[in-house]
C-alpha atoms as a PDB file:
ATOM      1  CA  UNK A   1      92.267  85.623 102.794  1.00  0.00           C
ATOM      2  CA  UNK A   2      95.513  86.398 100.751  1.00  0.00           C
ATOM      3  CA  UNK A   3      98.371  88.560 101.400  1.00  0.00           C
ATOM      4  CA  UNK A   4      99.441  87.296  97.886  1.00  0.00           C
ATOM      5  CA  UNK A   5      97.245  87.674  95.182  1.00  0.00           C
ATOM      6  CA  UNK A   6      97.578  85.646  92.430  1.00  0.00           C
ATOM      7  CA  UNK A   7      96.474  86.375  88.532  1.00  0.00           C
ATOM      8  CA  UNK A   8      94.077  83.955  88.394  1.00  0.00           C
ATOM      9  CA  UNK A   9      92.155  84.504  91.937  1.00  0.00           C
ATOM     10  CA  UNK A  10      92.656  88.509  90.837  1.00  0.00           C
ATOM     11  CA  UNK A  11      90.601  87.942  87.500  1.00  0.00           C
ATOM     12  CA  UNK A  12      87.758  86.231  89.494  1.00  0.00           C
ATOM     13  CA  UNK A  13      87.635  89.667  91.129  1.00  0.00           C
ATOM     14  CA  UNK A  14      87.673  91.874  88.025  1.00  0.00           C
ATOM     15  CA  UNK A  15      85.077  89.680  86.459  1.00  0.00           C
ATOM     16  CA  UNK A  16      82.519  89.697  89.643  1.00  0.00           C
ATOM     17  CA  UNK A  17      83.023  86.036  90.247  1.00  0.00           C
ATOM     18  CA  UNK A  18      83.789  86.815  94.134  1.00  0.00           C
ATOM     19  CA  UNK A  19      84.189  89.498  96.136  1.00  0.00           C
ATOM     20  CA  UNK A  20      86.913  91.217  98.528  1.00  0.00           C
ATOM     21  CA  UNK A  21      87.637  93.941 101.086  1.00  0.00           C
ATOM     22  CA  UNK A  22      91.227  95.231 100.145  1.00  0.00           C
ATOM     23  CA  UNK A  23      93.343  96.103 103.547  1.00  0.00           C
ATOM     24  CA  UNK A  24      96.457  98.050 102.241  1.00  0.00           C
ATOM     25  CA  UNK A  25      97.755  99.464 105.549  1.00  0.00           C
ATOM     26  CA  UNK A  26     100.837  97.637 107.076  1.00  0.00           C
ATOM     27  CA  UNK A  27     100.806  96.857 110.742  1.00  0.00           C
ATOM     28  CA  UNK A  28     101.934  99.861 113.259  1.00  0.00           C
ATOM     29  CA  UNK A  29     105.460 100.356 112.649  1.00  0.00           C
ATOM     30  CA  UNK A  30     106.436  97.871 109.647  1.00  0.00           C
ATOM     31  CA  UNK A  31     108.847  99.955 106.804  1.00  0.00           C
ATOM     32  CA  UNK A  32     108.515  99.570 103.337  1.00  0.00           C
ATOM     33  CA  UNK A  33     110.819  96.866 102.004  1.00  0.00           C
ATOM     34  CA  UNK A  34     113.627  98.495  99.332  1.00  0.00           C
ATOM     35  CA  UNK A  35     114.030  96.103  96.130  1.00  0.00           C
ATOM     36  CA  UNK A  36     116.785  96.593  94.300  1.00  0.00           C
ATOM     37  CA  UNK A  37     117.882  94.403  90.983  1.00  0.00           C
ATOM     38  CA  UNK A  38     121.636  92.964  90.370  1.00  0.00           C
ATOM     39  CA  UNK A  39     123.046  90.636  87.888  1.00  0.00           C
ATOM     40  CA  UNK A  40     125.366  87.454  88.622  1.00  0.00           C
ATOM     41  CA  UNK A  41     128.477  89.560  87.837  1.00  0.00           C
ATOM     42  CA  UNK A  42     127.600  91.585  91.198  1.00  0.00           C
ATOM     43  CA  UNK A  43     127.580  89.126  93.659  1.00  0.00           C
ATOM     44  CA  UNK A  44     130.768  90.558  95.131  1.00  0.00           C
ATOM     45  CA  UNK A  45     129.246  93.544  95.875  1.00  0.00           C
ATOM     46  CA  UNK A  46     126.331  91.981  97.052  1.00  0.00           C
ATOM     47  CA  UNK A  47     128.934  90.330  99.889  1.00  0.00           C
ATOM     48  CA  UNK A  48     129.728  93.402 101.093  1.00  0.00           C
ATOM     49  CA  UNK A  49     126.568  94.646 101.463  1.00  0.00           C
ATOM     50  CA  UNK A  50     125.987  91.127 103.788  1.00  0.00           C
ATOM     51  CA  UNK A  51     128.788  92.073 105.708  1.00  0.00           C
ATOM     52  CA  UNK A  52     127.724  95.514 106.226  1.00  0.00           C
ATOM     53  CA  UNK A  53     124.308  93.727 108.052  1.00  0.00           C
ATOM     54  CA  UNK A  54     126.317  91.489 109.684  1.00  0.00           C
ATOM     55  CA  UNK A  55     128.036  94.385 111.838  1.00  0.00           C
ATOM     56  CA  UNK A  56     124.561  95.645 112.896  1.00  0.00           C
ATOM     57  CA  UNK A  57     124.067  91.926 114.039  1.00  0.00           C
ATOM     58  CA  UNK A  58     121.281  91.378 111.510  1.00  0.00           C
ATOM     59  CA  UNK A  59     120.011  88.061 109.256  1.00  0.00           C
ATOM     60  CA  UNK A  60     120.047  87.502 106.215  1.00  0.00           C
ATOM     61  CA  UNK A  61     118.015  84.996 103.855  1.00  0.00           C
ATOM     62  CA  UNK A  62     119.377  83.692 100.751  1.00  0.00           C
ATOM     63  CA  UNK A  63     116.600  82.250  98.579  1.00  0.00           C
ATOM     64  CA  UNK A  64     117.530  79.602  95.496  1.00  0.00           C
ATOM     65  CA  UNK A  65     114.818  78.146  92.715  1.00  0.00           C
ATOM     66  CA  UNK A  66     112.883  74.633  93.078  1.00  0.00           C
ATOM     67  CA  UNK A  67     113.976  73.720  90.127  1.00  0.00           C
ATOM     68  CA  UNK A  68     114.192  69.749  88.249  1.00  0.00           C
ATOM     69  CA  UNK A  69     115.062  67.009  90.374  1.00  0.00           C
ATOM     70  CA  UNK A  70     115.610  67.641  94.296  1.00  0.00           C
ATOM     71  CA  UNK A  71     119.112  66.264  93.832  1.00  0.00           C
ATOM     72  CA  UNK A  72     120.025  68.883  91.104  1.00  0.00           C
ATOM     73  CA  UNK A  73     118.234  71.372  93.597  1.00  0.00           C
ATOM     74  CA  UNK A  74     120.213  70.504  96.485  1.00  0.00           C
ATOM     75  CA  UNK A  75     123.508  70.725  94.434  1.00  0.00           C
ATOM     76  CA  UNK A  76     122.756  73.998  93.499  1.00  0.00           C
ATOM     77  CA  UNK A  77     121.861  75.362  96.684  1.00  0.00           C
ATOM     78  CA  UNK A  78     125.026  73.270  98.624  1.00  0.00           C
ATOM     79  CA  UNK A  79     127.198  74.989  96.077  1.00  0.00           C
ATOM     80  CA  UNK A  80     125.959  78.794  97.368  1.00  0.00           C
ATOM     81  CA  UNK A  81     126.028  77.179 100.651  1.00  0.00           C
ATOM     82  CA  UNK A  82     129.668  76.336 100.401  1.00  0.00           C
ATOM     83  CA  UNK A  83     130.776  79.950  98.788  1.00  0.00           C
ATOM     84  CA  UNK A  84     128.743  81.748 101.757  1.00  0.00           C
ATOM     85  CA  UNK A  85     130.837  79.436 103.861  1.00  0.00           C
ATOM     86  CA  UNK A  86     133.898  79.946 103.169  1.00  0.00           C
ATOM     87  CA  UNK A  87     133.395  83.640 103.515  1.00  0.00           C
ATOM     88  CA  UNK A  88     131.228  83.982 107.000  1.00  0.00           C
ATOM     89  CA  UNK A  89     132.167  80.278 108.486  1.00  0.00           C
ATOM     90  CA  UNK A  90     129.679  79.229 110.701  1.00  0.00           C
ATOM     91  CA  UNK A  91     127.464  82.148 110.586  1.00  0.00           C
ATOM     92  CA  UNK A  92     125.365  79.906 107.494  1.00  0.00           C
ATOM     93  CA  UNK A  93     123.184  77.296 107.628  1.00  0.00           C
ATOM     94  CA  UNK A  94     120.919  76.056 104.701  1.00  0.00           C
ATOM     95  CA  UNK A  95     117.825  73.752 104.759  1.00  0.00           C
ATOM     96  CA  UNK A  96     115.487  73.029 102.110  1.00  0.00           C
ATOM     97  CA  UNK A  97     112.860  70.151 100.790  1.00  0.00           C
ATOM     98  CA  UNK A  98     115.088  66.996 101.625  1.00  0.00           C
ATOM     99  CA  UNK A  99     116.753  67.870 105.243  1.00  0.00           C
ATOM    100  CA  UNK A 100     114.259  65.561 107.907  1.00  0.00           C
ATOM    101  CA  UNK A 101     112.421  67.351 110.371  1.00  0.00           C
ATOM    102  CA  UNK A 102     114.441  67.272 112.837  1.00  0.00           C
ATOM    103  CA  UNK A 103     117.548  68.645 111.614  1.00  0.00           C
ATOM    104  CA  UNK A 104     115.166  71.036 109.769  1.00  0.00           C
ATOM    105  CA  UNK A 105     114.046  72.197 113.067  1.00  0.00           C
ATOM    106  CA  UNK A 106     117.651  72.689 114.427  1.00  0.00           C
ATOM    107  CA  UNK A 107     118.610  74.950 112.049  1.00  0.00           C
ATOM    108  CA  UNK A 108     115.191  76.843 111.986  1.00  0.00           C
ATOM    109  CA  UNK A 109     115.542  77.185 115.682  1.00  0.00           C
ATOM    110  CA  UNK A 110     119.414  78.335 115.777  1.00  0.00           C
ATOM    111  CA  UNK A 111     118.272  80.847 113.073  1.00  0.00           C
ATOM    112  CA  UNK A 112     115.969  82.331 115.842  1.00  0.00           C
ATOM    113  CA  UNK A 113     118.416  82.243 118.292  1.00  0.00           C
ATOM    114  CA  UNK A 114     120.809  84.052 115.937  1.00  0.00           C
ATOM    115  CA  UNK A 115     123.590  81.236 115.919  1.00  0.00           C
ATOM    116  CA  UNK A 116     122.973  81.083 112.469  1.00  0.00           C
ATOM    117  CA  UNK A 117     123.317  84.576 110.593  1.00  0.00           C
ATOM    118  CA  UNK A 118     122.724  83.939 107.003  1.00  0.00           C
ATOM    119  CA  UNK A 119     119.748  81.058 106.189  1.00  0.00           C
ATOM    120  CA  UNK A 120     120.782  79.378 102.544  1.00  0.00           C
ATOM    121  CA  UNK A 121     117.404  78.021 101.532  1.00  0.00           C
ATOM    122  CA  UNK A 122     114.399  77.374  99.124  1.00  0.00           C
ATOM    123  CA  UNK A 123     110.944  77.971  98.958  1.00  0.00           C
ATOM    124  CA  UNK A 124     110.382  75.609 102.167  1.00  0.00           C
ATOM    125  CA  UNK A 125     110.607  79.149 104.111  1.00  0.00           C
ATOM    126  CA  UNK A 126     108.212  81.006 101.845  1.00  0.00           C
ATOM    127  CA  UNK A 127     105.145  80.977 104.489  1.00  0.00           C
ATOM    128  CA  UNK A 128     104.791  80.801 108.049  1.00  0.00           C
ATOM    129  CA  UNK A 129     108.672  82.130 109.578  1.00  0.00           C
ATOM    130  CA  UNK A 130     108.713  85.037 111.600  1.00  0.00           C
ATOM    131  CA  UNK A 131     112.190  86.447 111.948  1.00  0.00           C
ATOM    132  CA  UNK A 132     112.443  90.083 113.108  1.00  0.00           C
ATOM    133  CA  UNK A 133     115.850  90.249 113.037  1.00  0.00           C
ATOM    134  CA  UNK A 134     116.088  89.133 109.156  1.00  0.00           C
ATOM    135  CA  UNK A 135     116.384  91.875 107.151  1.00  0.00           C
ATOM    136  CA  UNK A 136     117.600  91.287 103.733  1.00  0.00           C
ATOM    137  CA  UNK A 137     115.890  88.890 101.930  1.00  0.00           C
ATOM    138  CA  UNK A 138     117.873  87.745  98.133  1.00  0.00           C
ATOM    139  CA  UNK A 139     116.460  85.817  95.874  1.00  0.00           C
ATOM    140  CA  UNK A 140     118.896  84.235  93.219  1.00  0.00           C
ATOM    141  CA  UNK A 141     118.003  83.211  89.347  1.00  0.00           C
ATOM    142  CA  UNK A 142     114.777  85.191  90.212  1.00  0.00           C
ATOM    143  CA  UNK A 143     113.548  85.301  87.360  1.00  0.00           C
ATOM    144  CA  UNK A 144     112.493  81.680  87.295  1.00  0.00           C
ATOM    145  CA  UNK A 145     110.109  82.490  90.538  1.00  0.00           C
ATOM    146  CA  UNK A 146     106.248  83.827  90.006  1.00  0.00           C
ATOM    147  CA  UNK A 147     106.141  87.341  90.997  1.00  0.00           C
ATOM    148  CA  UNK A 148     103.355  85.986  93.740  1.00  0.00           C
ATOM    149  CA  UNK A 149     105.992  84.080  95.380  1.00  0.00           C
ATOM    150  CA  UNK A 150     108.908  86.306  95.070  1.00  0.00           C
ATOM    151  CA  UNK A 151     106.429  88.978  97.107  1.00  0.00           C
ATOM    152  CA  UNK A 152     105.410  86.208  99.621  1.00  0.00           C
ATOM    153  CA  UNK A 153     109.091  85.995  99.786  1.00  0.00           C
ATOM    154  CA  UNK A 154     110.157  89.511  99.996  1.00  0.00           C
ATOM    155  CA  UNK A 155     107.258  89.874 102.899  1.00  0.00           C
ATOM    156  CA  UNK A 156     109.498  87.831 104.976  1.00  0.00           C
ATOM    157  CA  UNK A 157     111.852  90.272 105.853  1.00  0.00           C
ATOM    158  CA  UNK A 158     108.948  93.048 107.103  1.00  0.00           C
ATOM    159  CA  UNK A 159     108.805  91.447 109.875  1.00  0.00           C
ATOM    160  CA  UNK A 160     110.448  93.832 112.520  1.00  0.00           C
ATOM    161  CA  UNK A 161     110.681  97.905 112.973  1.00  0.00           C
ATOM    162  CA  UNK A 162     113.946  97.809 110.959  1.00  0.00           C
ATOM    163  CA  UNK A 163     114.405  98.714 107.617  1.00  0.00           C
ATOM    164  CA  UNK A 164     114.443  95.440 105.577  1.00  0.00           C
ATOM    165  CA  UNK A 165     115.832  95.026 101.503  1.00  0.00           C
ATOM    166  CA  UNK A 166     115.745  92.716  98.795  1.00  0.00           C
ATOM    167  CA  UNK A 167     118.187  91.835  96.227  1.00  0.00           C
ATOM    168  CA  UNK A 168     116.638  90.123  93.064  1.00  0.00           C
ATOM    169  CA  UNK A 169     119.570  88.513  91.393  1.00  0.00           C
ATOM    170  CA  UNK A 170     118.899  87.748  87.667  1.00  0.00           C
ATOM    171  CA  UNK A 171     120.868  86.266  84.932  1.00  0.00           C
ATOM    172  CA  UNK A 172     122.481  88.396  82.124  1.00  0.00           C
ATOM    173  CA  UNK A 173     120.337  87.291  79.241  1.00  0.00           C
ATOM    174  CA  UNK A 174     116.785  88.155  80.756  1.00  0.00           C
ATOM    175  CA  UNK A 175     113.897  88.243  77.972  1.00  0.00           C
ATOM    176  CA  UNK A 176     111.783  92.084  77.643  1.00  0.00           C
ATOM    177  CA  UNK A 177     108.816  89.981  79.521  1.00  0.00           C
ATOM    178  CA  UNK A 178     111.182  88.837  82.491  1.00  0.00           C
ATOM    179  CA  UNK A 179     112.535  92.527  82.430  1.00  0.00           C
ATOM    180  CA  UNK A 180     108.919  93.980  82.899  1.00  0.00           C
ATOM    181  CA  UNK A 181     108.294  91.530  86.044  1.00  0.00           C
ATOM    182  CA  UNK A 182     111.325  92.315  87.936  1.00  0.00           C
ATOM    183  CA  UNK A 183     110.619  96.103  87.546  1.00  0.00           C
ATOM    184  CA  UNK A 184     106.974  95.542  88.724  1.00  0.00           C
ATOM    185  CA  UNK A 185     108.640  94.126  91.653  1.00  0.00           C
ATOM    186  CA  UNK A 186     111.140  97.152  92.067  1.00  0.00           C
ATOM    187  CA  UNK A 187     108.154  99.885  91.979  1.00  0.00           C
ATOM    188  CA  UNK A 188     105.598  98.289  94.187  1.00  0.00           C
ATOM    189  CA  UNK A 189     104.878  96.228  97.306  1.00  0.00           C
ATOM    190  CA  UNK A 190     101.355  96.214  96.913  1.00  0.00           C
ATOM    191  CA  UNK A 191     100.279  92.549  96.363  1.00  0.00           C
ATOM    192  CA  UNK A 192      97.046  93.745  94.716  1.00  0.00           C
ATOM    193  CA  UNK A 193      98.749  95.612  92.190  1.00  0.00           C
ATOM    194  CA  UNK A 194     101.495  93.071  91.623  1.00  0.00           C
ATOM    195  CA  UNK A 195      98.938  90.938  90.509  1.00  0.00           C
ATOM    196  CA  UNK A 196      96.817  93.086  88.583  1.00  0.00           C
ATOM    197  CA  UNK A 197     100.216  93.904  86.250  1.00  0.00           C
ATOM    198  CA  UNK A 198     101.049  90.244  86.245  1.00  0.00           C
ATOM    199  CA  UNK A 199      97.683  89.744  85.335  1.00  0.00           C
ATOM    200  CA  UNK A 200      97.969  92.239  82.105  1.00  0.00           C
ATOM    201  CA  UNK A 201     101.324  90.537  81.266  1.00  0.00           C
ATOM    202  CA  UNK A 202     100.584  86.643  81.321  1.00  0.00           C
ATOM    203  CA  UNK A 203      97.449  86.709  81.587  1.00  0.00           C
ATOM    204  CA  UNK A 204      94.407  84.275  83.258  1.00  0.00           C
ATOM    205  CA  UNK A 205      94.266  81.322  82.045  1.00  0.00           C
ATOM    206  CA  UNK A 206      91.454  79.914  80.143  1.00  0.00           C
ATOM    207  CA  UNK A 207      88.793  79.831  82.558  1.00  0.00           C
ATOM    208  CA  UNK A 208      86.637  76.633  81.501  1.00  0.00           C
ATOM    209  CA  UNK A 209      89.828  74.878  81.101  1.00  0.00           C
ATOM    210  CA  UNK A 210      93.304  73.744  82.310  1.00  0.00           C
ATOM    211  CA  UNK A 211      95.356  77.046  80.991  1.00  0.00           C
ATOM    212  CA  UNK A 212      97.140  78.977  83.980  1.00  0.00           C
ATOM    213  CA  UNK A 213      98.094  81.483  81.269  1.00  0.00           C
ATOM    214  CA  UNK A 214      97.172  83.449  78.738  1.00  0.00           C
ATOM    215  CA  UNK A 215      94.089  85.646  77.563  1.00  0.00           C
ATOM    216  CA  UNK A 216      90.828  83.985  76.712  1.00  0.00           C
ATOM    217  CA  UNK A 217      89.796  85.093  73.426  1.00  0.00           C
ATOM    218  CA  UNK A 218      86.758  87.990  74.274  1.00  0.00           C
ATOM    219  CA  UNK A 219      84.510  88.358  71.398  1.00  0.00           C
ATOM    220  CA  UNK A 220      83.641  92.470  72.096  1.00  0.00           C
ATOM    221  CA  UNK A 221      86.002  93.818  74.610  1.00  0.00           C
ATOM    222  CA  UNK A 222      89.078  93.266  76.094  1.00  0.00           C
ATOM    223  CA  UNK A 223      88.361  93.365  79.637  1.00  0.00           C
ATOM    224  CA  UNK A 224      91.700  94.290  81.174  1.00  0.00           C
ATOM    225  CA  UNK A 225      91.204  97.067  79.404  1.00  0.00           C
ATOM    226  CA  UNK A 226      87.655  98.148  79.605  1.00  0.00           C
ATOM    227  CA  UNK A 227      87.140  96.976  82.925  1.00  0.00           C
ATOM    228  CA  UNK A 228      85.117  99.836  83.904  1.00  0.00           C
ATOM    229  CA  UNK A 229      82.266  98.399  81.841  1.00  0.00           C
ATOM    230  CA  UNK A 230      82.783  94.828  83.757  1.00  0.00           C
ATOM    231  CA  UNK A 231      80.846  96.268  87.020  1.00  0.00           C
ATOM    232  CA  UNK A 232      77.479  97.217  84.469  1.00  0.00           C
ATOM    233  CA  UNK A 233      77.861  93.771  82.884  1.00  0.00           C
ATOM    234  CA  UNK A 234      77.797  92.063  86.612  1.00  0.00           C
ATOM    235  CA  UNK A 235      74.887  94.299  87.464  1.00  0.00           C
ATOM    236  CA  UNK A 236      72.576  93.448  84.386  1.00  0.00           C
ATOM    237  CA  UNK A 237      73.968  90.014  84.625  1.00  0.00           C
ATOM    238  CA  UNK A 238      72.066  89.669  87.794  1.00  0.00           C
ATOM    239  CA  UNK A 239      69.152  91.667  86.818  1.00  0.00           C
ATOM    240  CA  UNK A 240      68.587  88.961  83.876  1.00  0.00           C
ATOM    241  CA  UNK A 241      68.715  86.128  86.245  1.00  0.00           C
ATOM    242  CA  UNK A 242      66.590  87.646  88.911  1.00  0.00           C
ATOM    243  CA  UNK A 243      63.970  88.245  86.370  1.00  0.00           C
ATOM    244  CA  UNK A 244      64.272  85.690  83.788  1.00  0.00           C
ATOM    245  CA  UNK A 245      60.698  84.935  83.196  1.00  0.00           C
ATOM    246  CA  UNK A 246      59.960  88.666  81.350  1.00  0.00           C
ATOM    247  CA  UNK A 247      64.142  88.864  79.956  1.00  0.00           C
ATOM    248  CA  UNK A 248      64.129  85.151  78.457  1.00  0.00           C
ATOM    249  CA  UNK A 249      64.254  86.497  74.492  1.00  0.00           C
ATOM    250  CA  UNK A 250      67.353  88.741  75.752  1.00  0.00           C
ATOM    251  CA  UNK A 251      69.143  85.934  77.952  1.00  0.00           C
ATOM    252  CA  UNK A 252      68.906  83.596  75.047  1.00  0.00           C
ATOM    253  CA  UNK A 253      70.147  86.052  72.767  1.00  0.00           C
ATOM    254  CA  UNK A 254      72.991  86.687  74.707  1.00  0.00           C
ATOM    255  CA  UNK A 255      73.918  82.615  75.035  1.00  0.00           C
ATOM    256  CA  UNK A 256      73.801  82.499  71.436  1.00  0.00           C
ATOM    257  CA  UNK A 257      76.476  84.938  71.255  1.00  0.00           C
ATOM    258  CA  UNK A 258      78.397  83.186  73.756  1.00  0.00           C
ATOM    259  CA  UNK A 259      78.329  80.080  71.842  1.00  0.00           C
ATOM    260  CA  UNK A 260      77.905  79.861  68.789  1.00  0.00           C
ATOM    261  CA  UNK A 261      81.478  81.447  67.428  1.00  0.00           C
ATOM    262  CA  UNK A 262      81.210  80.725  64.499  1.00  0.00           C
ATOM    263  CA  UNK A 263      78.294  83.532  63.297  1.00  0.00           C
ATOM    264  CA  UNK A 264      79.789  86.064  65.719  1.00  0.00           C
ATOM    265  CA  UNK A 265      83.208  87.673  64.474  1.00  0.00           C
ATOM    266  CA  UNK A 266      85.535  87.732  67.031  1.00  0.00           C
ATOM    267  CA  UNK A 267      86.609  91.621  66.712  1.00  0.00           C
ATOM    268  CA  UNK A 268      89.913  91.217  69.506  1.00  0.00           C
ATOM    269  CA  UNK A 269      91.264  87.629  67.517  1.00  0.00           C
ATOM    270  CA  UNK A 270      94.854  87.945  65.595  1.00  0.00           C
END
């Protein structure tokens, strides 16, 4: 079971490898999360818009990168730490891979007890926190997250019957790819169909190897584009197997086409 699809798992699905039962109703109650996109050089409005929350006596996560070496991470996220700070004094606390579990607990537990306000932290809260109150999730240098975990993020904020947001804060010099992404994560909240357009941007992987990117080179089709074909393909698929005795000339047929690559012109390849 997945709330958060991934590329990968999503392409086992297209290509009949496993099955699924898609839920897309929320729980009774639950708003759609608003996403909204800034750059660096808007952080100060950003503030205000904390401070705005802060008068309705509601929480606030801010969300920084694993990135390189935990020291280097923890730098970057004391740094935030100490600009949110000096603007909202004690209402922030941080956490993150290298605080024990004690102290981890502390501040987890004073963030439920809203003694804390704003939570400065990394992924370590991306699963299994359930803070009604929290209602603006941001997510800073964004664009070095998967979009899988910034919606596993995002769906931290849904928690409650209040209307929840995230800010996506991205750097200035953001490549076409990166700007596709983010607006995938602007239009939608549907986990399924995150995935399915991350899917069409980055690609699979290579499926009989170590690739977690990238399109496996097809010989006939492209099948994120012809997928309505891919259910007929299962469905004879399964036919041959179930009656390979009288379809052996066709099943070994097909394997040569599958294999040898060499006599078979790969129509799709640049």
């Amino acid at each position: 079971m997945s709330a958060t699809p991934i590329p990968r798992s999503l392409s086992f699905v297209m290509y009949g490898e496993i099955s699924i039962s898609n839920i897309k109703s929320k729980p009774q109650g639950r708003k759609e999360v608003i996403t909204s996109l800034i750059n660096k050089n808007q952080i100060e409005t950003l503030i205000e818009g904390i401070e705005r929350k802060l008068i309705k006596n509601e929480q606030i996560f801010w969300i920084l990168p694993t990135i390189g070496t935990l020291d280097s991470e923890e730098q970057t996220l004391i740094t935030r730490y100490e600009y949110l700070r000096k603007r909202f004094k004690n209402k922030v606390g941080f956490i993150h891979g290298k605080v024990n579990k004690e102290d981890a607990e502390r501040v987890m537990q004073d963030f439920k007890d809203q003694k804390i306000m704003i939570l400065v932290s990394t992924t370590v809260i991306e699963v299994g926190i359930n803070i009604p109150n929290a209602t603006l999730m941001i997510i800073e240098n964004v664009e070095r997250f998967g979009l899988a975990q910034i919606h596993q993020l995002r769906g931290r904020v849904t928690r409650g019957n209040l209307q929840s947001n995230c800010v996506l804060i991205y750097n200035q010099n953001l490549s076409e790819l990166s700007k596709q992404r983010l607006l995938i994560l602007k239009k939608s909240s549907d986990g399924f169909e995150i995935a399915e357009k991350d899917l069409y941007l980055r690609g699979a992987g290579d499926f009989f190897g170590t690739n977690q990117t990238g399109f496996p080179s097809w010989k006939f089709f492209r099948p994120h584009e012809d997928h309505s074909l891919l259910n007929s393909v299962r469905e004879n698929s399964e036919y041959l197997i179930k009656n390979y005795r009288e379809n052996i000339d066709k099943i070994e047929f097909l394997q040569k086409i599958f294999y040898q690559e060499k006599n078979f012109k790969n129509f799709y390849s640049v």
